[in-house]
Protein backbone atom coordinates (compact mmCIF):
# COMPACT_ATOMS: atom_id res chain seq x y z
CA UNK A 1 -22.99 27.46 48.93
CA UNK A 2 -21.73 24.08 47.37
CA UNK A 3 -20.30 23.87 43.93
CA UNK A 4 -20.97 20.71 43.61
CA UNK A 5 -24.07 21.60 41.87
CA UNK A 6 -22.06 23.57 39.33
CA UNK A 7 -19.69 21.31 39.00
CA UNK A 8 -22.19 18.27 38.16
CA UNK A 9 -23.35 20.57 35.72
CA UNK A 10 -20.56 21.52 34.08
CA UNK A 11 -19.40 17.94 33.37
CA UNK A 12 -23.28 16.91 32.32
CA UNK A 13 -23.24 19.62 29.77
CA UNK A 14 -19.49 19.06 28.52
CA UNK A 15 -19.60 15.45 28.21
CA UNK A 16 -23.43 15.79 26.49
CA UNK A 17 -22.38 18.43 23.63
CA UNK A 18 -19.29 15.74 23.01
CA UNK A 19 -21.91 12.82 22.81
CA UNK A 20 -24.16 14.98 20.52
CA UNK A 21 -21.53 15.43 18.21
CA UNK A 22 -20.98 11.93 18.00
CA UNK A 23 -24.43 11.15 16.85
CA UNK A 24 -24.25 13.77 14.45
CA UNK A 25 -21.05 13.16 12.85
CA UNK A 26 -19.17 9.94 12.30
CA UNK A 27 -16.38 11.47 14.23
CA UNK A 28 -15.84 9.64 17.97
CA UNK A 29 -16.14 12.57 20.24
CA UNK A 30 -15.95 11.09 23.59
CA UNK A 31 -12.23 9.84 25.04
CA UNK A 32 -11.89 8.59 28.37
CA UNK A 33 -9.59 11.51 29.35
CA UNK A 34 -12.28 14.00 28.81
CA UNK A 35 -14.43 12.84 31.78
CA UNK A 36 -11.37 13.30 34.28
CA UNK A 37 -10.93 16.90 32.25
CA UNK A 38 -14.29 17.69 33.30
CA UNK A 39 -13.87 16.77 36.99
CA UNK A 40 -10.53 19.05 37.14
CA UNK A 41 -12.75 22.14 34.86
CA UNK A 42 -15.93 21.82 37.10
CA UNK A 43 -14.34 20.54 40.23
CA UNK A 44 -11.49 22.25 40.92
CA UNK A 45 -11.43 25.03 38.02
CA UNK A 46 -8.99 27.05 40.28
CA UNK A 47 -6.08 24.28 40.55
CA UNK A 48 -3.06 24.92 38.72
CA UNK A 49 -3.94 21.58 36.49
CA UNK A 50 -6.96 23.51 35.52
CA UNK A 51 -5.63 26.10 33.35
CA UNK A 52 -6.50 26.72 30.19
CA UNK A 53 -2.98 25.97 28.38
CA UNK A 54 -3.20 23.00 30.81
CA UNK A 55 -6.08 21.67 29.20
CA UNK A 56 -5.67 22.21 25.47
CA UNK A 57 -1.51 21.60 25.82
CA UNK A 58 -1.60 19.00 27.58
CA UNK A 59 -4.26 16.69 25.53
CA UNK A 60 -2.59 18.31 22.24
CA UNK A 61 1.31 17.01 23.58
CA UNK A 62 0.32 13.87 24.92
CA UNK A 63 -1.96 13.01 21.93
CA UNK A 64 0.72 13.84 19.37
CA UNK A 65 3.09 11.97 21.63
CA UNK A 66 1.12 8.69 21.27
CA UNK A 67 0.29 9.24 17.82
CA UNK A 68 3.98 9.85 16.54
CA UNK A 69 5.13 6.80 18.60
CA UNK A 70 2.50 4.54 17.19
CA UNK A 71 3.14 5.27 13.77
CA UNK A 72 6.71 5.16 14.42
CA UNK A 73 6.79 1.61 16.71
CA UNK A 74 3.54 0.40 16.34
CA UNK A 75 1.52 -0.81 18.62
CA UNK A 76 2.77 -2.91 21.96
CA UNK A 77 2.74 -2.05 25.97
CA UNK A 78 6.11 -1.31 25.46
CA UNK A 79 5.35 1.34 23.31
CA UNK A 80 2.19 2.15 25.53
CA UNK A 81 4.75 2.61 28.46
CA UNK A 82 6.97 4.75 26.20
CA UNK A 83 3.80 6.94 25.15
CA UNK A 84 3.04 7.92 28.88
CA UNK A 85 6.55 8.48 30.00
CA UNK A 86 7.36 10.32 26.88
CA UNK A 87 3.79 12.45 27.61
CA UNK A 88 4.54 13.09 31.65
CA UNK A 89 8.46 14.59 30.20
CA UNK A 90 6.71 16.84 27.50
CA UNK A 91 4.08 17.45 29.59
CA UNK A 92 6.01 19.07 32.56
CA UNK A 93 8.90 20.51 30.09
CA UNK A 94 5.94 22.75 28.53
CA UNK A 95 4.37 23.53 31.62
CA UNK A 96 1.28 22.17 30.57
CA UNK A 97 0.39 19.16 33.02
CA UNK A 98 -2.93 18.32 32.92
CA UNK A 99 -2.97 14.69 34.41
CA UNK A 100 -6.18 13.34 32.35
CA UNK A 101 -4.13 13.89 29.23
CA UNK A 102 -1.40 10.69 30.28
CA UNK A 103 -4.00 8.42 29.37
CA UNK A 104 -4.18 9.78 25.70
CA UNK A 105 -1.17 7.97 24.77
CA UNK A 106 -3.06 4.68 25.73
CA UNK A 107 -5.84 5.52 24.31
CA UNK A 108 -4.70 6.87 20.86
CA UNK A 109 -2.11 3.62 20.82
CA UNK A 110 -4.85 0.96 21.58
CA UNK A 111 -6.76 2.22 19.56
CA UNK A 112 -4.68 2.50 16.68
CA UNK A 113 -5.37 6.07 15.98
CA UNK A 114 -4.74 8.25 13.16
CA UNK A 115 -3.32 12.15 12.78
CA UNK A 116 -6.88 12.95 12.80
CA UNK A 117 -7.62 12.63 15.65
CA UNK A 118 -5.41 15.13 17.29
CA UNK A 119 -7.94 17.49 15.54
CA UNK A 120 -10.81 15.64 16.39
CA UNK A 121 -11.86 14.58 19.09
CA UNK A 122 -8.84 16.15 21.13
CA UNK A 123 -8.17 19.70 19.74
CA UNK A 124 -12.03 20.60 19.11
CA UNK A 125 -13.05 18.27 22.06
CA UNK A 126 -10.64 20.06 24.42
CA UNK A 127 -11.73 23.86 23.44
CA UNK A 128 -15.22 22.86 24.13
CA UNK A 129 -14.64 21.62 27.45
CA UNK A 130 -12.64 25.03 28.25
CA UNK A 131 -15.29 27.17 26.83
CA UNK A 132 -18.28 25.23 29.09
CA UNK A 133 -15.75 25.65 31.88
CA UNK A 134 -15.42 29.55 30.95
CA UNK A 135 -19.09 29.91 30.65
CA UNK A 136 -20.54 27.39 33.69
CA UNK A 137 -17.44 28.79 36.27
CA UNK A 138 -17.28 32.47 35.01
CA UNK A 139 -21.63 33.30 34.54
CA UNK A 140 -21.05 37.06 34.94
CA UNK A 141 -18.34 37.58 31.97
């Protein structure tokens, strides 16, 4: 049997619980990243980029990264370029690549985001995806 089924599933549900939260608070729940998160959670839940500490880590160390360079540097491409080499280092150095999360520098950057959002969208937003994942890939536990 497929799992692409599953997997389509998986990333519907994930990405719709994020964009429900958005409507309901005035917190942006959705990041670009997420959607490639869901493809490795769904997809391929059993690759090494998959893991749990994977997930979480990696959006949590890239995210600060980007944050901490912005507020530091402000906001150019040469900081942008900084923010994902300085992510991909951490990243690997932690053992927690997740390759969706070297976007989060551009993102937070661009965006000109605040310490907040390390919280929220990216620490909340990233448990949820895991716990779908647990729940969608795992139905008997």
């Amino acid at each position: 049997m497929s799992h692409a089924p599953i997997g389509a599933l998986g990333g519907f549900l994930a990405i719709a619980m994020l964009a429900l939260l958005t409507s309901w608070t005035s917190n942006p729940w959705i990041m670009a990243p997420f959607g490639a998160s869901c493809v490795l959670a769904f997809g391929i839940w059993d690759a090494p980029f998959s893991r749990p500490r994977n997930i979480v880590g990696g959006q949590l160390i890239t995210t600060l990264s980007g944050i901490a360079l912005f507020h530091l540097f402000g906001q150019s491409v040469w900081v942008m370029a900084a923010g994902v080499g300085l992510a991909i280092g951490l990243m690997m150095l932690t053992k927690t690549t997740h390759p969706p999360a070297g976007a989060d520098p551009l993102v937070v950057i661009a965006g000109r985001r605040g310490w907040s959002f390390l919280l929220a969208p990216v620490l909340i937003g990233s448990v949820l995806i895991l716990a779908a994942a647990v729940l969608i890939n795992n139905p008997d536990h």
